[in-house]
Protein backbone atom coordinates (compact mmCIF):
# COMPACT_ATOMS: atom_id res chain seq x y z
CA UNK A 1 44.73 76.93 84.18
CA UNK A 2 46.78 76.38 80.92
CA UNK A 3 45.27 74.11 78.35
CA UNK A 4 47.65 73.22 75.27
CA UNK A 5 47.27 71.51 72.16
CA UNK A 6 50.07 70.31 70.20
CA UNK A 7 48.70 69.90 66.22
CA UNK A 8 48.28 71.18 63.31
CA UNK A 9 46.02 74.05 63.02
CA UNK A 10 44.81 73.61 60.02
CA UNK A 11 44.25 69.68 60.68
CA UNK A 12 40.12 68.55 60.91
CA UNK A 13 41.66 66.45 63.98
CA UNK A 14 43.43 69.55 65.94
CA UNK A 15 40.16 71.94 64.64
CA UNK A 16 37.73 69.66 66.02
CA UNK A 17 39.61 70.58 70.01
CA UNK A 18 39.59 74.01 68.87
CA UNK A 19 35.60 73.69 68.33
CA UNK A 20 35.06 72.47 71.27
CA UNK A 21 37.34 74.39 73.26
CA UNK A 22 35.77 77.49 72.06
CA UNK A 23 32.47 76.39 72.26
CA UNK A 24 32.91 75.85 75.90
CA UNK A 25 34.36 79.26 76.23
CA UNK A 26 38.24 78.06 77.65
CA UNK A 27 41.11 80.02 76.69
CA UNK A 28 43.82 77.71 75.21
CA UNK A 29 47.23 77.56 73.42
CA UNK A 30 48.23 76.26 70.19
CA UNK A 31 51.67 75.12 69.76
CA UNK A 32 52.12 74.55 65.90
CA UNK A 33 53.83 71.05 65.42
CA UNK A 34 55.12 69.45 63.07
CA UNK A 35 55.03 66.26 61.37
CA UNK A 36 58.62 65.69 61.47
CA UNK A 37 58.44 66.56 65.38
CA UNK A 38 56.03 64.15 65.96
CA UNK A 39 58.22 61.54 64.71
CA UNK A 40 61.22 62.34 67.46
CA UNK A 41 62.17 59.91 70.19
CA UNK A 42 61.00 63.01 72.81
CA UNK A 43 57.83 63.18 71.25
CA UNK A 44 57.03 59.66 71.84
CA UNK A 45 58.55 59.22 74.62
CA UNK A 46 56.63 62.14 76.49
CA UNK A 47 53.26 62.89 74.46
CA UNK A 48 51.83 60.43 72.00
CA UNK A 49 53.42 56.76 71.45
CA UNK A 50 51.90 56.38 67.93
CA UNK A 51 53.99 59.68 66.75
CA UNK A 52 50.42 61.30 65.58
CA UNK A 53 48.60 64.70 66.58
CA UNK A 54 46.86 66.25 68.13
CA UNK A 55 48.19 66.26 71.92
CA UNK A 56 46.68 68.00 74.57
CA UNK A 57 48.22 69.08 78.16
CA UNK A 58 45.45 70.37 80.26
CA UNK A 59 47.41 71.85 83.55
CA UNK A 60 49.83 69.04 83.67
CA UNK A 61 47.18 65.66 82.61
CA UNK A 62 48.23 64.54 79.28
CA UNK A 63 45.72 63.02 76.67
CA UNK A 64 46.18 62.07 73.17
CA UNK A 65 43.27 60.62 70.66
CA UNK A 66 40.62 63.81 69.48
CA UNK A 67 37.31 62.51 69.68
CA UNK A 68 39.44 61.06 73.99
CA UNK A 69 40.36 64.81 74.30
CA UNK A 70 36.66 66.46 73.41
CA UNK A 71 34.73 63.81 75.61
CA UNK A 72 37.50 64.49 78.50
CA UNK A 73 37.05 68.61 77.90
CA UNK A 74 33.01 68.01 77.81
CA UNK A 75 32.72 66.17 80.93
CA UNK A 76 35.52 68.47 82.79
CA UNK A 77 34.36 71.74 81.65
CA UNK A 78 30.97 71.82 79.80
CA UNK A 79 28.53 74.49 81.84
CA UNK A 80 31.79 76.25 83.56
CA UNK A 81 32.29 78.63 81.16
CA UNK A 82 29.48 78.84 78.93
CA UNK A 83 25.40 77.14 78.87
CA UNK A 84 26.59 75.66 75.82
CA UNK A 85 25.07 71.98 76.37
CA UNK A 86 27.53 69.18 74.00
CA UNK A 87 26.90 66.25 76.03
CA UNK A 88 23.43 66.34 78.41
CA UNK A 89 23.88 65.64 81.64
CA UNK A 90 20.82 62.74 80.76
CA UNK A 91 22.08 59.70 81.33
CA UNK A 92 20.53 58.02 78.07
CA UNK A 93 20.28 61.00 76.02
CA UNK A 94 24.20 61.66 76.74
CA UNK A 95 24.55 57.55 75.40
CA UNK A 96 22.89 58.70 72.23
CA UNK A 97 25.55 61.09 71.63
CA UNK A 98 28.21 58.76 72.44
CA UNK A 99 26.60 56.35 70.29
CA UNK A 100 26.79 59.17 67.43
CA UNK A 101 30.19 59.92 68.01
CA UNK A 102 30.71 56.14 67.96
CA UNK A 103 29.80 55.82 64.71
CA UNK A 104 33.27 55.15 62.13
CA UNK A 105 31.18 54.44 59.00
CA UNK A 106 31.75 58.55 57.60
CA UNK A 107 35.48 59.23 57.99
CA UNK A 108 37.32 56.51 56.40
CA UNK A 109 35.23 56.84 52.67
CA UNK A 110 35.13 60.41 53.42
CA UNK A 111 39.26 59.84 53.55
CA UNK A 112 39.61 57.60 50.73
CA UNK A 113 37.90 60.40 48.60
CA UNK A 114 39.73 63.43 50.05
CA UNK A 115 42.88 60.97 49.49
CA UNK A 116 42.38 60.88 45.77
CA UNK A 117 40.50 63.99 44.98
CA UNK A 118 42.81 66.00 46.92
CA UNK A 119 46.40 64.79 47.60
CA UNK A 120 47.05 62.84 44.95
CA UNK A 121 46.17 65.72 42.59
CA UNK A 122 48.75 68.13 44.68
CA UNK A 123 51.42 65.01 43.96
CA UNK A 124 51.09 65.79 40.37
CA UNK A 125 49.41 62.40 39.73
CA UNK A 126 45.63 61.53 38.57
CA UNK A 127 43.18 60.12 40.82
CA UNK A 128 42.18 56.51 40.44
CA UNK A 129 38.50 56.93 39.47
CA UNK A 130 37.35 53.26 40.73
CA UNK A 131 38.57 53.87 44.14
CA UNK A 132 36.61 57.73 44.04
CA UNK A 133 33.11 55.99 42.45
CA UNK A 134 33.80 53.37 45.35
CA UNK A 135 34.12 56.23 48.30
CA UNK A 136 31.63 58.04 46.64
CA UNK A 137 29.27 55.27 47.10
CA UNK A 138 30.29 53.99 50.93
CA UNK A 139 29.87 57.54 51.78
CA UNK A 140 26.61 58.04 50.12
CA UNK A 141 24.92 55.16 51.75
CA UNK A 142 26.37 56.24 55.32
CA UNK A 143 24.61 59.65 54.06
CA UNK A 144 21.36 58.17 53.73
CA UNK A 145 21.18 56.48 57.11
CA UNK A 146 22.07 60.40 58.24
CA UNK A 147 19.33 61.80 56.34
CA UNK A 148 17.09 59.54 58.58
CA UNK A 149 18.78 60.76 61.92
CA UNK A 150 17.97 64.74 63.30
CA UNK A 151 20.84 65.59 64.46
CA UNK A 152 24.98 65.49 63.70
CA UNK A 153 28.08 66.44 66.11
CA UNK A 154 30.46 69.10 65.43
CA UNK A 155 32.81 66.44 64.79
CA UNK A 156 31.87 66.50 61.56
CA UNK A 157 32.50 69.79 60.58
CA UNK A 158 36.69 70.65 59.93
CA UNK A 159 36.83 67.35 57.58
CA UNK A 160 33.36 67.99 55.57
CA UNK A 161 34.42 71.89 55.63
CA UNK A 162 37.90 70.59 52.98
CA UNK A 163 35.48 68.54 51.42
CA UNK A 164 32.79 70.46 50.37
CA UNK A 165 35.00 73.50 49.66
CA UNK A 166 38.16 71.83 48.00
CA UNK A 167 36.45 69.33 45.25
CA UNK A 168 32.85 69.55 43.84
CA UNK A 169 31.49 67.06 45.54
CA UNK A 170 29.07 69.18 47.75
CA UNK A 171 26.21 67.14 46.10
CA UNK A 172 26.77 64.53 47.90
CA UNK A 173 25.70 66.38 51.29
CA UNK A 174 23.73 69.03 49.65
CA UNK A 175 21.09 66.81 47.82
CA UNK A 176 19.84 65.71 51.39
CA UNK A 177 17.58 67.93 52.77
CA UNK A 178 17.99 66.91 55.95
CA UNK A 179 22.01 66.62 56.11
CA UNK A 180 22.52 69.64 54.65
CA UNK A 181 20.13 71.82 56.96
CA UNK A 182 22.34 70.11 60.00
CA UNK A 183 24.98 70.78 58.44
CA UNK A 184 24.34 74.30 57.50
CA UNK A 185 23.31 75.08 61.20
CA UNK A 186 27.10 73.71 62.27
CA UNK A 187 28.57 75.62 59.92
CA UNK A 188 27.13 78.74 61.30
CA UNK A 189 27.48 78.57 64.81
CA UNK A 190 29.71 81.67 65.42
CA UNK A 191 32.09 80.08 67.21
CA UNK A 192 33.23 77.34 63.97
CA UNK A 193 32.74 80.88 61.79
CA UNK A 194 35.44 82.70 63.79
CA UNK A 195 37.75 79.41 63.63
CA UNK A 196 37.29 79.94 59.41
CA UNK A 197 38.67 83.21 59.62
CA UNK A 198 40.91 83.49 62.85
CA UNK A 199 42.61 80.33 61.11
CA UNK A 200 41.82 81.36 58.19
CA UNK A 201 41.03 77.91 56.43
CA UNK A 202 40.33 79.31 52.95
CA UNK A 203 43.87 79.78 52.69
CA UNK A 204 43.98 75.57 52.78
CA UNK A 205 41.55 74.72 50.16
């Protein structure tokens, strides 16, 4: 069994696979790629149409789209390698995950702040402080609907990881009790601690 992913290692999208994958116990490859490969007519043509990453090839099946590829490793090899339980096996309790997983209200304010807090900076430039106060705010009111809920996924983790540790915005996570005690017990599974230092992500903050 060979199981390859084609990203960016130090990408949230291509460490989310690698959180899974190593939370269900699978060995796996990581072919480094680039974004200028992604961008080539062979690269399209043969493993994602939309020139983006991360890829997978599990044993021949190709699969593109993250949260596509951790539902398809769940359901093929949750409870083969590991008791490690990501979706239950419950029909209704496994919807409620889904229906987490679902939800696209976090990333794209989470995005819009990264955008300006983070690469804009790196470009030399200064971030535009209405569109931060706005992200700050869409993402604050998605984090008070998760203060109400118990649980998270771990696809939360790679992107709030650069967040948290690259600007000083931790307050936004870490004055809710609630979010930041899930949090906190994501961040400390041993599996996403080993991915900090075999990857070592500290390097990219």
């Amino acid at each position: 069994m060979t199981i390859t992913i084609f990203g960016d290692p130090a990408s949230p999208f291509s460490l989310i696979l690698i959180y899974v994958l190593k939370e269900l116990g699978l060995s796996f490859e990581n072919v480094p790629t680039t974004y200028e490969e992604i961008k080539t007519p062979e690269y399209l043509a043969t493993k994602h149409p939309f020139g983006k990453l991360p890829f997978l090839n599990d044993n021949g099946f190709q699969i593109y789209e993250t949260r596509a590829i951790a539902r398809y490793l769940i359901k093929k090899y949750q409870g083969t390698k590991t008791s490690t339980v990501l979706i239950p096996s419950d029909v209704q309790k496994a919807a409620l995950v889904e229906q987490f997983i679902s939800i696209s209200y976090y990333f794209p304010p989470l995005f819009k702040l990264l955008t300006q807090l983070i690469a804009v900076r790196r470009q030399g430039n200064e971030p535009d402080l209405k569109i931060v106060e706005e992200a700050r705010e869409e993402l604050g009111k998605t984090l008070d609907v998760y203060e109400k809920l118990l649980e998270a996924d771990l696809l939360h983790v790679p992107l709030t990881f650069y967040a948290i540790n690259s600007t000083d915005e931790g307050g936004l996570w870490n004055k809710r009790p609630n979010v930041s005690r899930w949090l906190k017990n994501l961040n400390e599974r041993e599996c996403w601690k080993n991915i900090v230092t075999e990857y070592k992500l500290s390097e990219h903050i």
